[in-house]
Protein backbone atom coordinates (compact mmCIF):
# COMPACT_ATOMS: atom_id res chain seq x y z
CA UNK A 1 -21.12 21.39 -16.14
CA UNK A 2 -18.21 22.29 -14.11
CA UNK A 3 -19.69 20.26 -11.19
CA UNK A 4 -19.31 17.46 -13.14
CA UNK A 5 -15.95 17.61 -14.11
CA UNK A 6 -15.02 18.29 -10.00
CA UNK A 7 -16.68 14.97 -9.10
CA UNK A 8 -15.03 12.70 -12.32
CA UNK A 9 -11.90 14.29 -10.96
CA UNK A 10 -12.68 13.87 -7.73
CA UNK A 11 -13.33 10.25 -8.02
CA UNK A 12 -10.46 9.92 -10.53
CA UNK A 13 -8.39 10.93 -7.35
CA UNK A 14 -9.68 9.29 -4.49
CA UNK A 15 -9.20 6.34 -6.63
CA UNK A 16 -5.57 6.27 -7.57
CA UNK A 17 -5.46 7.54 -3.62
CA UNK A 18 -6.69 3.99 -2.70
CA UNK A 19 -4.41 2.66 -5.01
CA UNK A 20 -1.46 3.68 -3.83
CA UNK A 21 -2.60 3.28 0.07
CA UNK A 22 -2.79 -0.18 -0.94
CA UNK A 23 0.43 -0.95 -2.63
CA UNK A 24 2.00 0.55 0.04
CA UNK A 25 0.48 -1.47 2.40
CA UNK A 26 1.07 -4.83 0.26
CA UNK A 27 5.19 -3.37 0.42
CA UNK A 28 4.94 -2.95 4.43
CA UNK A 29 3.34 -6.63 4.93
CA UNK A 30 6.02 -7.92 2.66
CA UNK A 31 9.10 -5.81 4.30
CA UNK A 32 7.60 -7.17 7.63
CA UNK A 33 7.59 -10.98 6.35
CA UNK A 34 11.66 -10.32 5.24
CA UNK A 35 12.49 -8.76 8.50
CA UNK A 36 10.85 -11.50 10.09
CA UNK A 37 12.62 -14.39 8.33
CA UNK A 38 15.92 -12.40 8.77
CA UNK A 39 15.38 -12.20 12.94
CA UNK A 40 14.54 -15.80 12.74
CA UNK A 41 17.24 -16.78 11.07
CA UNK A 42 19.81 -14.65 12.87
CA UNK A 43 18.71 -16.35 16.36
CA UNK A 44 19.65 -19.65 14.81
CA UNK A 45 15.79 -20.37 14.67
CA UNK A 46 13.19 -22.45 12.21
């Protein structure tokens, strides 16, 4: 019984672990995008 309950939380876990990984890697792709705009735009570029 207890096994059980380990794994669901387990799971549970490793889920809202990916989760997270993943937003912050949508916030890092979309900081680098603004701090790549803001270099451009500061040489005079586009």
């Amino acid at each position: 019984m207890s096994d059980v309950v380990l794994i669901i939380i387990a799971v549970v876990a490793a889920f809202l672990a990916f989760r997270f990984i993943a937003g912050l890697v949508k916030f890092g792709v979309i900081a680098l995008i603004v701090l790549a705009v803001i270099y451009f735009l500061s040489q005079g570029g586009i």
